[in-house]
Protein backbone atom coordinates (compact mmCIF):
# COMPACT_ATOMS: atom_id res chain seq x y z
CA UNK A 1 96.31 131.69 96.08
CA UNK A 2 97.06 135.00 94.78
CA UNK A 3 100.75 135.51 95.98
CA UNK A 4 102.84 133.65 93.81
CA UNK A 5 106.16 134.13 95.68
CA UNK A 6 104.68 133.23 99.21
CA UNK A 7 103.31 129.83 96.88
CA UNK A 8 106.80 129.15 95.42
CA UNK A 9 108.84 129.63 98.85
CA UNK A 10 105.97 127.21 100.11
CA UNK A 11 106.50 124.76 97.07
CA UNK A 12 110.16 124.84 97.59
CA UNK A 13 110.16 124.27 101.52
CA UNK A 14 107.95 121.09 101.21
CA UNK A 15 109.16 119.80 97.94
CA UNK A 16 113.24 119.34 98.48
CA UNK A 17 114.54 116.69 100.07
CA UNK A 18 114.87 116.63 104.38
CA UNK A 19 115.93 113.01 105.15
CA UNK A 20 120.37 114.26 105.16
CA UNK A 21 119.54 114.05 109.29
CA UNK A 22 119.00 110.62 108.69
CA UNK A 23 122.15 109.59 107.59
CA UNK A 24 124.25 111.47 110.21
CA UNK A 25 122.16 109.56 113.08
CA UNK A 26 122.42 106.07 110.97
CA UNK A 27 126.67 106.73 110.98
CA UNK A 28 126.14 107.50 114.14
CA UNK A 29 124.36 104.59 116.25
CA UNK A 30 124.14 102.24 112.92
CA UNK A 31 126.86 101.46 110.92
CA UNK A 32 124.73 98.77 108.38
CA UNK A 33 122.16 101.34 107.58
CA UNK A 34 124.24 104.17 106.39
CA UNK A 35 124.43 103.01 102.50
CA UNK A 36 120.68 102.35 102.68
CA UNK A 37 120.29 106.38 104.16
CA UNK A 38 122.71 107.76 101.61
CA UNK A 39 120.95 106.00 98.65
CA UNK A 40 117.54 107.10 100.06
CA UNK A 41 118.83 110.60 99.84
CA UNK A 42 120.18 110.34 96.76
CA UNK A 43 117.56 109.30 95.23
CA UNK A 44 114.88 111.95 96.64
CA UNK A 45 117.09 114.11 95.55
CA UNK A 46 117.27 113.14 91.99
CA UNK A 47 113.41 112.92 91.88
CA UNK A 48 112.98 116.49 93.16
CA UNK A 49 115.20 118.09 90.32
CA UNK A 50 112.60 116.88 87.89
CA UNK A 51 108.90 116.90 90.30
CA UNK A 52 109.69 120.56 91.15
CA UNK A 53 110.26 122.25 88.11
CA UNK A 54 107.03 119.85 87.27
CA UNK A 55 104.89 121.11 90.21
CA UNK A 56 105.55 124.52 89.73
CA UNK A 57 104.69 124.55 86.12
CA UNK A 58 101.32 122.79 86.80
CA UNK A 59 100.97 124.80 89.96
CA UNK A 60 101.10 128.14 87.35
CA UNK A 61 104.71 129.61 88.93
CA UNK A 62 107.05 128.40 86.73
């Protein structure tokens, strides 16, 4: 691909983290299963500080 900032808005949108819908609808109908959504989050979030940085540097943007 030959437009780097088209691939890095790309890499961003599918690399960072989507599931924070999922623990408004567990509070919501599911009480039990908000810890379990929160940690979830929490921990895709951790993982994507240090796989995007990663991606992008092997990708060639970063």
């Amino acid at each position: 691909m030959t437009n780097s900032i088209l691939l890095a808005v790309a890499l961003c949108a599918l690399a960072t983290p989507s599931g924070n819908m999922l623990a408004m609808l567990a509070a919501l109908y599911n009480k039990d299963s908000f810890l379990l959504a929160t940690e979830g989050i929490s921990l895709t979030t951790a993982v994507s500080v240090v796989t995007m940085p990663l991606v992008a540097w092997i990708v060639g943007i970063g």
